[in-house]
N, C-alpha and C. Protein backbone atom coordinates (compact mmCIF):
# COMPACT_ATOMS: atom_id res chain seq x y z
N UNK A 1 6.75 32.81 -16.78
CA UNK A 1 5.97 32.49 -15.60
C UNK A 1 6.23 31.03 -15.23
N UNK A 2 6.52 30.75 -14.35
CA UNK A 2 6.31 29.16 -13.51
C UNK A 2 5.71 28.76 -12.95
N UNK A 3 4.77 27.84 -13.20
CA UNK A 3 3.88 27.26 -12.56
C UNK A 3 4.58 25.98 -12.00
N UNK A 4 4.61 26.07 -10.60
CA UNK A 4 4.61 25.17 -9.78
C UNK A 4 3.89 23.78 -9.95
N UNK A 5 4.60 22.49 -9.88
CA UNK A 5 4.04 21.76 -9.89
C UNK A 5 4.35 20.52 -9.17
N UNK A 6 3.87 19.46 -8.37
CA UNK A 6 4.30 18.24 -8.16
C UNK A 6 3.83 17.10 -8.33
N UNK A 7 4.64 16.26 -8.23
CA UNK A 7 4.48 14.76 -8.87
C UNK A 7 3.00 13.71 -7.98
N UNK A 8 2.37 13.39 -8.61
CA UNK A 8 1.03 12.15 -7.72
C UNK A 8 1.01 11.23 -7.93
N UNK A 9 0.90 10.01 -7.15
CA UNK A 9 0.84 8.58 -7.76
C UNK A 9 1.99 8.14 -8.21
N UNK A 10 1.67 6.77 -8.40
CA UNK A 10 2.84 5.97 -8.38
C UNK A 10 3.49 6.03 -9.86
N UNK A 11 4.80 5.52 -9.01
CA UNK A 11 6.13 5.52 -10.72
C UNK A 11 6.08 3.62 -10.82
N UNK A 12 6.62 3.85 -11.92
CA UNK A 12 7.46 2.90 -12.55
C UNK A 12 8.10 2.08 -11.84
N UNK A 13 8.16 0.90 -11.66
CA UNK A 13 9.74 0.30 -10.72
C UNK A 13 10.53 -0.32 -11.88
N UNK A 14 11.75 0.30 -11.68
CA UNK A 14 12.98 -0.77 -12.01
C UNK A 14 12.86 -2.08 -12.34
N UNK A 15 13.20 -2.42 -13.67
CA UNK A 15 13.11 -3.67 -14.07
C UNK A 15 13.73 -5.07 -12.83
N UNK A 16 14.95 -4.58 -12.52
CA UNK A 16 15.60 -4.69 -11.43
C UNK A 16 14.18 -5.65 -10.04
N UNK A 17 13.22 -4.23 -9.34
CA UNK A 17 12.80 -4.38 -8.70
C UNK A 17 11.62 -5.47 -9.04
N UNK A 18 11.24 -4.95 -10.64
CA UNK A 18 10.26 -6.05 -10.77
C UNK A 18 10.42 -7.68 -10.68
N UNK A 19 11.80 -7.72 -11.11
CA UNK A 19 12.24 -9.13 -11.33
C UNK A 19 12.19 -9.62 -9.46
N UNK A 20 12.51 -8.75 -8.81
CA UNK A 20 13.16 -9.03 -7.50
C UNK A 20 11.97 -9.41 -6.38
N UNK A 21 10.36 -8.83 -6.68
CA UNK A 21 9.53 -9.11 -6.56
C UNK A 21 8.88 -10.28 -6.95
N UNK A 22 9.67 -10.94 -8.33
CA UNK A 22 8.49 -12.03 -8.92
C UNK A 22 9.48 -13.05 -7.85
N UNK A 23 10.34 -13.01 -8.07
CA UNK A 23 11.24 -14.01 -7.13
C UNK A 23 11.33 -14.41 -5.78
N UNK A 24 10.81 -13.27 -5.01
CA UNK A 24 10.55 -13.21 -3.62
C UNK A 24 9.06 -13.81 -3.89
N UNK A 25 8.20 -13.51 -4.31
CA UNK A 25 6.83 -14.33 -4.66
C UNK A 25 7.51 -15.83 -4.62
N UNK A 26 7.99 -16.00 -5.54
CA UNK A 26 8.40 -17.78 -5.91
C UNK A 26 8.97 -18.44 -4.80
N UNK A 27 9.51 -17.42 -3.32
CA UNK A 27 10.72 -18.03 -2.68
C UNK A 27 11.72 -18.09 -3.02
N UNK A 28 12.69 -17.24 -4.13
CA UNK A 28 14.12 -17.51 -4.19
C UNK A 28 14.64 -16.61 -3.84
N UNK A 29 13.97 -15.34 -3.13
CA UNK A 29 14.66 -14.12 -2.70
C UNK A 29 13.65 -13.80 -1.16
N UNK A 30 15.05 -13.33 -0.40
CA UNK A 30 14.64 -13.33 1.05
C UNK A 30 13.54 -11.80 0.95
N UNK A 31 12.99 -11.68 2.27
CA UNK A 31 12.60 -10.49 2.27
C UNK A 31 13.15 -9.46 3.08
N UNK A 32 14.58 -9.78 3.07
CA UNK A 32 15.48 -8.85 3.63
C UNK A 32 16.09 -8.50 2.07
N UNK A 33 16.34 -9.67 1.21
CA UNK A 33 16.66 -9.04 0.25
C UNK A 33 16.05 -8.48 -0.55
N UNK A 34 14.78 -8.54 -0.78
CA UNK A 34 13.72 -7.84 -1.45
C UNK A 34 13.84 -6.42 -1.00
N UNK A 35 13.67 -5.91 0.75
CA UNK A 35 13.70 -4.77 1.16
C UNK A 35 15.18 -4.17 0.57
N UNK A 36 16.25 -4.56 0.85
CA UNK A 36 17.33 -3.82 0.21
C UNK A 36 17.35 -3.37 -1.15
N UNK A 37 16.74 -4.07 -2.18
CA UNK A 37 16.56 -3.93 -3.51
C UNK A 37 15.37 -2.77 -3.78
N UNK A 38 14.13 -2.61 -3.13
CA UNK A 38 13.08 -1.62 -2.59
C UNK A 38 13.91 -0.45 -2.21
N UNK A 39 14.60 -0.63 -1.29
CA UNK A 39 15.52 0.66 -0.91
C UNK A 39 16.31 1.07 -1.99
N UNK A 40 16.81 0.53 -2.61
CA UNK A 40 17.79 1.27 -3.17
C UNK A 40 16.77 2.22 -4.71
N UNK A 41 15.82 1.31 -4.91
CA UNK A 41 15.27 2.14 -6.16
C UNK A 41 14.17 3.41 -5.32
N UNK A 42 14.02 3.34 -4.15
CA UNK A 42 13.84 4.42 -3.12
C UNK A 42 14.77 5.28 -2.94
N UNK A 43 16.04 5.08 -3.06
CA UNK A 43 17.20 6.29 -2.94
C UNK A 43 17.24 6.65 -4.21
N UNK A 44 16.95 5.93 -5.50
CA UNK A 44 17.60 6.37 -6.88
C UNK A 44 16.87 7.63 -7.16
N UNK A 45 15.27 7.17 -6.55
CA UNK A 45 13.88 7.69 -7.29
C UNK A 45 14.04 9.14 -6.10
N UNK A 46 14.48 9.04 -5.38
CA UNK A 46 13.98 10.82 -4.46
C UNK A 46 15.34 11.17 -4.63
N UNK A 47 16.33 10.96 -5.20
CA UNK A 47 17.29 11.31 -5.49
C UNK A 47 17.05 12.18 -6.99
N UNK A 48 16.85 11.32 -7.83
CA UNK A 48 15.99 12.18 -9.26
C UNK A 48 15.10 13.19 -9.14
N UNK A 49 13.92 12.95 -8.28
CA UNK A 49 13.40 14.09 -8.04
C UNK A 49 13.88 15.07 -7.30
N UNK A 50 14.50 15.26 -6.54
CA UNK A 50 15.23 15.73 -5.76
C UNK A 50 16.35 17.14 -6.88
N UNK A 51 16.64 16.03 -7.98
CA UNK A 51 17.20 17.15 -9.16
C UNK A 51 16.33 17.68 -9.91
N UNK A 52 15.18 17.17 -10.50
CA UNK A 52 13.96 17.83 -10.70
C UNK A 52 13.80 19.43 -10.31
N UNK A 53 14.10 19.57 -8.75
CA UNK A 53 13.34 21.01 -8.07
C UNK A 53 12.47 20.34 -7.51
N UNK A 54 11.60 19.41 -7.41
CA UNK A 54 10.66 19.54 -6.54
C UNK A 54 10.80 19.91 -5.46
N UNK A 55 9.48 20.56 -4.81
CA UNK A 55 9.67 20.86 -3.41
C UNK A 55 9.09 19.97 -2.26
N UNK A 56 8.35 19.37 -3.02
CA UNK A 56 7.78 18.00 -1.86
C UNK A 56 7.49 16.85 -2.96
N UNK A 57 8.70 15.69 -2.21
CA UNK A 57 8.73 14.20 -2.90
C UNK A 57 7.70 13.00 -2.76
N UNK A 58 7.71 12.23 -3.18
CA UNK A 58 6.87 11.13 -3.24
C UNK A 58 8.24 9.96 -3.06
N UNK A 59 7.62 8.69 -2.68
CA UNK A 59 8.39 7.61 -3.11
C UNK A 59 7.87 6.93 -4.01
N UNK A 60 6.61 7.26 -4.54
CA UNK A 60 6.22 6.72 -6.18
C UNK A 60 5.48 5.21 -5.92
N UNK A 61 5.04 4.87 -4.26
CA UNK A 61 4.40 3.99 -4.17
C UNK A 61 5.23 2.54 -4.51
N UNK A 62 6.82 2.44 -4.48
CA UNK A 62 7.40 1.32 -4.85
C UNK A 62 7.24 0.60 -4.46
N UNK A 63 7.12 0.34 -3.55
CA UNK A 63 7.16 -0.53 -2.75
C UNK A 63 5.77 -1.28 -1.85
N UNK A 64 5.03 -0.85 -2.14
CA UNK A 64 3.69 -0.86 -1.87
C UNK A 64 2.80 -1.75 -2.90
N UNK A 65 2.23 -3.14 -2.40
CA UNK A 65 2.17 -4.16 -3.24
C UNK A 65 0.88 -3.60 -4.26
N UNK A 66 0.08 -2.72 -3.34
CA UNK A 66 -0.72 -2.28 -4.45
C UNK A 66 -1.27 -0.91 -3.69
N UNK A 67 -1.66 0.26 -4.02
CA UNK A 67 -2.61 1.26 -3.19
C UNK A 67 -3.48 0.76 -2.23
N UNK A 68 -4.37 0.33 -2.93
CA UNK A 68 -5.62 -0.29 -2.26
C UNK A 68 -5.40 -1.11 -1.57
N UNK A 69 -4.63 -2.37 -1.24
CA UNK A 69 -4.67 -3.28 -0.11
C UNK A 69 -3.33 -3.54 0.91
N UNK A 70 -2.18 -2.20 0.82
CA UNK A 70 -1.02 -2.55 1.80
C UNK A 70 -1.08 -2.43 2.72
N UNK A 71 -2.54 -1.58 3.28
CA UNK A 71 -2.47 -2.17 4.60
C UNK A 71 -2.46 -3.69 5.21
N UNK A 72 -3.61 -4.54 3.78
CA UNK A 72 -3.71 -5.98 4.10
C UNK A 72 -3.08 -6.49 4.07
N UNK A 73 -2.10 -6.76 2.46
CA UNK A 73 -1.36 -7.08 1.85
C UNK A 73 -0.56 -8.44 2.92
N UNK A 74 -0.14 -8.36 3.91
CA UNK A 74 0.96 -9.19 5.10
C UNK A 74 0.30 -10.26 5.70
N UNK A 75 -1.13 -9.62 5.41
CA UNK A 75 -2.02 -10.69 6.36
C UNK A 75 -3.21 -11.50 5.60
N UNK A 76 -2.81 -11.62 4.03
CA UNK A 76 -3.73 -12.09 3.04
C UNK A 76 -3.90 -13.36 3.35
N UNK A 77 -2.40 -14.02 3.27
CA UNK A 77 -2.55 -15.52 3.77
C UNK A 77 -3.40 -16.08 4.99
N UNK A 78 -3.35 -15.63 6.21
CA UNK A 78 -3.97 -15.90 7.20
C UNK A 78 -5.52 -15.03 7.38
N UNK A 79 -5.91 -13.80 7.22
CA UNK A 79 -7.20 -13.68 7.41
C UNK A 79 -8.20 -13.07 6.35
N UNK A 80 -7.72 -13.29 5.36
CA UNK A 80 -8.35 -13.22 3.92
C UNK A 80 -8.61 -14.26 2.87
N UNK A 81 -9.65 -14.18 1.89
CA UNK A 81 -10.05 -15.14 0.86
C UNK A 81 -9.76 -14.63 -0.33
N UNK A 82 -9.14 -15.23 -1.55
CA UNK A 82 -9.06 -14.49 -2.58
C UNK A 82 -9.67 -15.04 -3.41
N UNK A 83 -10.36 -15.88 -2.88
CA UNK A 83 -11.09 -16.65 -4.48
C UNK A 83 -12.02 -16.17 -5.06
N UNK A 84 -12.44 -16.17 -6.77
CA UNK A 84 -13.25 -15.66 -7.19
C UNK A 84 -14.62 -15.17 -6.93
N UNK A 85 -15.04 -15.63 -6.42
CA UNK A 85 -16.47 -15.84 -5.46
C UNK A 85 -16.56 -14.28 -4.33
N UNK A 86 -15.14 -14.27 -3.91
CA UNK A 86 -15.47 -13.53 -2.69
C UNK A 86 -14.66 -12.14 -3.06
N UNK A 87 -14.10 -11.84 -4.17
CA UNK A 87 -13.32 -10.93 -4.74
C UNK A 87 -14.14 -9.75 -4.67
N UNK A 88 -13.75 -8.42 -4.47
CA UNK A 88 -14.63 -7.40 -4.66
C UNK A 88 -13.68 -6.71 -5.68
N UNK A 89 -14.07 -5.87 -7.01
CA UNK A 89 -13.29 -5.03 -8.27
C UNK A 89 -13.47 -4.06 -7.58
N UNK A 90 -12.90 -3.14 -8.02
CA UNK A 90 -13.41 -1.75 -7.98
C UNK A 90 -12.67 -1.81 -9.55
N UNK A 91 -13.50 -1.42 -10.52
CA UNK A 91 -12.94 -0.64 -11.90
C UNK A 91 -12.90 0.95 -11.73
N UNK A 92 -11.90 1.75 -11.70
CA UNK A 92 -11.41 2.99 -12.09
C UNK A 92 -12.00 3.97 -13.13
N UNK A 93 -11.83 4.69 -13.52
CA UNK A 93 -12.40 5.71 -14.65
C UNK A 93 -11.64 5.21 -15.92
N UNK A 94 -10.26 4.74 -15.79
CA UNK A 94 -9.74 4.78 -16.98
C UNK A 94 -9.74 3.34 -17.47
N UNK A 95 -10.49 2.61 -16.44
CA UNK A 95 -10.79 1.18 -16.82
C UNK A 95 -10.21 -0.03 -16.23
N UNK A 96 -8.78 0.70 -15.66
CA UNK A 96 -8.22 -0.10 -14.59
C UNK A 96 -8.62 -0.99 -13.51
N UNK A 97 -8.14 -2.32 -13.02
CA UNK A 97 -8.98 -2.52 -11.87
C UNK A 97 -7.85 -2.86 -10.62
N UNK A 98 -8.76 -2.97 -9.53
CA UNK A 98 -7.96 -3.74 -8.58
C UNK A 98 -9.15 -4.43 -7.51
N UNK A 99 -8.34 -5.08 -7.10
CA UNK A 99 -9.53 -6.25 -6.18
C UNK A 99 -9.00 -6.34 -4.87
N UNK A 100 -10.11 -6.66 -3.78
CA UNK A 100 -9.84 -6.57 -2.26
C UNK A 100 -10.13 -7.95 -1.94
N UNK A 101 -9.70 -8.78 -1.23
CA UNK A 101 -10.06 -10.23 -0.58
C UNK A 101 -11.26 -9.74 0.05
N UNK A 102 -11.73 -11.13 0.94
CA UNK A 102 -12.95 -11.23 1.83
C UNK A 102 -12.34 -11.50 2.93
N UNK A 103 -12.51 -10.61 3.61
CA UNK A 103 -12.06 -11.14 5.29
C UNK A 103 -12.90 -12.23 6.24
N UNK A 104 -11.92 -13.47 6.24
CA UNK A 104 -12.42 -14.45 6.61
C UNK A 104 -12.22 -14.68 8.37
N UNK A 105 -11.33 -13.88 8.85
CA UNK A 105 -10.70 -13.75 10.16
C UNK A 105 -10.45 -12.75 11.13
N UNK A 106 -11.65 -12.81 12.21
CA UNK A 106 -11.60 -11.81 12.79
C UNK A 106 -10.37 -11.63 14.08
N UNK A 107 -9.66 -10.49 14.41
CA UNK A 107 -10.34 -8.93 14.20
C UNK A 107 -9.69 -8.12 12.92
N UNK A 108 -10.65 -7.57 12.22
CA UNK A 108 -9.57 -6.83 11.41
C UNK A 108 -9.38 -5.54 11.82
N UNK A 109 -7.77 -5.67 11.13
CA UNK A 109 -6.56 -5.13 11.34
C UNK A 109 -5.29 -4.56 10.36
N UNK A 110 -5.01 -3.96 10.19
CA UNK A 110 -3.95 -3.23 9.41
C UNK A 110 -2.31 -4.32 9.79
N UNK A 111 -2.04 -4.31 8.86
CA UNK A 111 -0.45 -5.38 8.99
C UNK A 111 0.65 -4.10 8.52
N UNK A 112 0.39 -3.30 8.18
CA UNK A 112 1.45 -2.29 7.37
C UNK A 112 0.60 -1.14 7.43
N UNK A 113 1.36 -0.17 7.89
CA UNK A 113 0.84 1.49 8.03
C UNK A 113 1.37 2.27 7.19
N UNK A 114 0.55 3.37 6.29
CA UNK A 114 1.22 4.53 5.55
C UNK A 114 2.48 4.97 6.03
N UNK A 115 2.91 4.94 7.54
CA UNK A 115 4.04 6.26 7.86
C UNK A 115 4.98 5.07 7.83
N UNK A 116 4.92 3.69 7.70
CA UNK A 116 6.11 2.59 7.72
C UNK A 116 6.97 2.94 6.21
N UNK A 117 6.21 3.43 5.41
CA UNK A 117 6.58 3.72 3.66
C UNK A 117 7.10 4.96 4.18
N UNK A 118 6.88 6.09 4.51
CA UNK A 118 6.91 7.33 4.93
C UNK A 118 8.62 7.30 5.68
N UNK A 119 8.51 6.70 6.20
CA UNK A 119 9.67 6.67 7.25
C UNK A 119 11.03 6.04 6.81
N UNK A 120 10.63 5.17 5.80
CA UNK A 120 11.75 4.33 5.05
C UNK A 120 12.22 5.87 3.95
N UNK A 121 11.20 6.34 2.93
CA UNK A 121 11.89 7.29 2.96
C UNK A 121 12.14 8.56 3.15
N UNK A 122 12.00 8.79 4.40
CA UNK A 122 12.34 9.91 4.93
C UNK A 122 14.15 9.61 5.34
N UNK A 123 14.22 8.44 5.54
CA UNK A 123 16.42 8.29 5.59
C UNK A 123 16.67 8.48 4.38
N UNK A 124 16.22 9.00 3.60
CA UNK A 124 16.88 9.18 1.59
C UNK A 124 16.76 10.39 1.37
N UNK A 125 15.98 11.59 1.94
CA UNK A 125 16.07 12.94 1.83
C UNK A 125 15.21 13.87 3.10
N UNK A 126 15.79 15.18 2.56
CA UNK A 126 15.45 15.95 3.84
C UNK A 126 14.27 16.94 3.05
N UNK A 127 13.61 16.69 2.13
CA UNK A 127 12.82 17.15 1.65
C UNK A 127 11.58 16.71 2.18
N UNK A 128 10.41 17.67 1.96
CA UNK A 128 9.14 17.19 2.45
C UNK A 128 8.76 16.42 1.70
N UNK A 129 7.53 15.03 1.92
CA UNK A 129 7.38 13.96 1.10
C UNK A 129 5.83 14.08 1.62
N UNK A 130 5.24 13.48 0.76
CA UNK A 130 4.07 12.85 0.82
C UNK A 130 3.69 11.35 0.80
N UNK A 131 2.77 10.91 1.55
CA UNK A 131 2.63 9.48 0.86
C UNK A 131 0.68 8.84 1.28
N UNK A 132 0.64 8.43 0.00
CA UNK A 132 -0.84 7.98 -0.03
C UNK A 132 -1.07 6.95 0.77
N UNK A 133 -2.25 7.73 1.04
CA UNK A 133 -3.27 6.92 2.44
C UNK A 133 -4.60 6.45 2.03
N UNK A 134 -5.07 5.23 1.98
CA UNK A 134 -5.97 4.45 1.04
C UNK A 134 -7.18 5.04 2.31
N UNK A 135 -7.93 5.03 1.74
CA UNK A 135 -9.25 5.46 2.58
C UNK A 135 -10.12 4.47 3.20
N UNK A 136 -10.72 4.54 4.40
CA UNK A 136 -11.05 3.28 5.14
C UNK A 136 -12.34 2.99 4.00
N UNK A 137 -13.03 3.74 3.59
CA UNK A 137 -14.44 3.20 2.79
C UNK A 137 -13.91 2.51 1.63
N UNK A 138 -13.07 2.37 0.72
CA UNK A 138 -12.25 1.36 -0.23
C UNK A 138 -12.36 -0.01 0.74
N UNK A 139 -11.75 0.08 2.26
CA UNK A 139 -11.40 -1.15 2.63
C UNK A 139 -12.82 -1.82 3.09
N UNK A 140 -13.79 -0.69 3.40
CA UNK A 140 -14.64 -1.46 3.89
C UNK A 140 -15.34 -3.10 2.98
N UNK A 141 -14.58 -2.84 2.18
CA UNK A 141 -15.55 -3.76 0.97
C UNK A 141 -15.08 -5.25 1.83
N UNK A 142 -13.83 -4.99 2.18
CA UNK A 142 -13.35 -6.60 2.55
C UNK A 142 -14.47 -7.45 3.33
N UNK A 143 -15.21 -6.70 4.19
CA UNK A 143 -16.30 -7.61 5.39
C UNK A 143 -17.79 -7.46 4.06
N UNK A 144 -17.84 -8.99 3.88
CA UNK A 144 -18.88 -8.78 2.82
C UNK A 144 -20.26 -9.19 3.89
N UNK A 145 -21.30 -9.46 2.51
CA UNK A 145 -22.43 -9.42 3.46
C UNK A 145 -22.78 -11.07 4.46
N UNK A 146 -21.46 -11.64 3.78
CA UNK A 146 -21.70 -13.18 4.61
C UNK A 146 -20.99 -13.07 6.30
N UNK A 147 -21.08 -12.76 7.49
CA UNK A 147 -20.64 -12.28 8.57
C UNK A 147 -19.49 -13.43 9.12
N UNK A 148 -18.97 -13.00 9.64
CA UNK A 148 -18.28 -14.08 10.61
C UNK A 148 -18.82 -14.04 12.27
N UNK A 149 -18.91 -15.54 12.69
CA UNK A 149 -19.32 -15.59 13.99
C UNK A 149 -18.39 -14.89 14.77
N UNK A 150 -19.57 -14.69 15.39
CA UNK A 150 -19.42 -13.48 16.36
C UNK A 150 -18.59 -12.02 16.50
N UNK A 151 -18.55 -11.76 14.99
CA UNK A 151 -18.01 -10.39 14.29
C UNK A 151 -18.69 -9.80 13.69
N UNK A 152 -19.40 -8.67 14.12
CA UNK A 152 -20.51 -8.01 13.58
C UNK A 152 -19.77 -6.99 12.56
N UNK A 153 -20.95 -6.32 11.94
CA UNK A 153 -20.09 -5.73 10.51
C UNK A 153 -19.76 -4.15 11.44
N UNK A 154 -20.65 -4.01 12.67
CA UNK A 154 -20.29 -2.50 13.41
C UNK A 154 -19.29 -2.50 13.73
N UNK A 155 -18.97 -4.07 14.87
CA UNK A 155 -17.31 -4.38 15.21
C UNK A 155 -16.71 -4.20 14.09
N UNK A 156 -16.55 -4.38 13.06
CA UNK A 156 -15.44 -4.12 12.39
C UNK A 156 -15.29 -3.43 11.36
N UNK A 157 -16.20 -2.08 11.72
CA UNK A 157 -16.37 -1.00 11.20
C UNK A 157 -15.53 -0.16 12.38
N UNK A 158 -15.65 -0.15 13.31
CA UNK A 158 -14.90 0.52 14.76
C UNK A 158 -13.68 -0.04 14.58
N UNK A 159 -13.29 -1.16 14.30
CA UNK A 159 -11.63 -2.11 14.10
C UNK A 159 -11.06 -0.95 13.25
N UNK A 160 -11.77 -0.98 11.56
CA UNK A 160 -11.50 -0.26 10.86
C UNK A 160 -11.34 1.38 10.91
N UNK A 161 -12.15 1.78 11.22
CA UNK A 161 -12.06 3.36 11.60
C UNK A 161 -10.65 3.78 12.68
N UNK A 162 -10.38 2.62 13.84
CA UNK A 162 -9.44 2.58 14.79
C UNK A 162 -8.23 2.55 14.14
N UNK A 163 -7.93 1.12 13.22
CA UNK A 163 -6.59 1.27 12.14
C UNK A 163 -6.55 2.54 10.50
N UNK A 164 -7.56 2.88 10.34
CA UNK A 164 -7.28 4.44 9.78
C UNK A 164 -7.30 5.08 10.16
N UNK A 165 -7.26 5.55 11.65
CA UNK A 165 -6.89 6.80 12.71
C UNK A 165 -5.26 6.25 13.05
N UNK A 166 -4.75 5.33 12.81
CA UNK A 166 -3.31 4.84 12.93
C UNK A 166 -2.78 5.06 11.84
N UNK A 167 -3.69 4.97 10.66
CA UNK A 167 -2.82 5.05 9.63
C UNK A 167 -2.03 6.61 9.15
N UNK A 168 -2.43 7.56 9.77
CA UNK A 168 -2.67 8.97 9.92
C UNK A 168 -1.93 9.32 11.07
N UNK A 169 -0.59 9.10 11.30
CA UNK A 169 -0.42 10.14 13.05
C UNK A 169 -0.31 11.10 13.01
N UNK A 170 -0.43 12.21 14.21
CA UNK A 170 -0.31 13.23 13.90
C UNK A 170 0.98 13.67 14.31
């Protein structure tokens, strides 16, 4: 009997990619060259699965600085806070954590969309793919209870709801 099965959540990156990431952090690698190096462990990885059998791929989240904040991720520097104070956790079941900035700058807005990951690899195979879509109530945490003038928490609950109806096309 075979039970059907497919792959969830993110893989592993390439030692390769990891190094290529700390470096682009530091400034010694462009982010053209970062993306080429992203791509290629994007062709290796739906290429493997691809011999697997699967019938619908993932890109394993490579490239995606974290689940929870790639929509922000582009726009941390300019309309977010990361300092301790204003950090929100979320701890996981298995104990894991990850943290969201405080949005210090209105309007918020999405800098990077699910189907931008989606689309990069969809040029690496003709197989059906999936790719995770962070849920607007995770993001809501960013607008804490200290407001910004003249940005109400409804405004940018409607901002938000507007860029996770983008994040989703149909």
């Amino acid at each position: 009997v075979t039970i059907p099965t497919e792959l969830i959540g993110s893989l592993s990156r390439s030692v390769e990619l990891v190094e290529a990431q700390r470096t682009h952090k530091d400034g010694e690698l462009t982010t053209d060259q970062l993306a080429l190096l992203q791509e290629k462990d994007i062709r290796t990885v739906l290429f493997k699965l691809e011999q697997t059998g699967s019938l619908q791929l993932t890109d394993g989240e490579l490239t995606k600085s974290s689940f929870l904040n790639y929509p922000i991720y582009e726009l941390t520097q300019h309309n977010f806070s990361f300092d301790d104070e204003n950090l929100t956790t979320i701890t996981y079941a298995d104990g894991h954590q990850r943290s969201l900035p405080k949005l210090i700058k209105a309007p918020f807005h999405y800098g990077t969309f699910a189907v931008d990951y989606l689309r990069t690899a969809q040029k690496y195979t003709k197989r059906p793919l999936k790719q995770a879509v962070i849920a607007p109530s995770a993001l809501s945490f960013v607008y804490t209870n200290e407001t910004i003038d003249y940005y109400s928490r409804e405004q940018f609950l409607d901002d938000l709801i507007d860029e996770a109806e983008k994040d989703v096309p149909t």
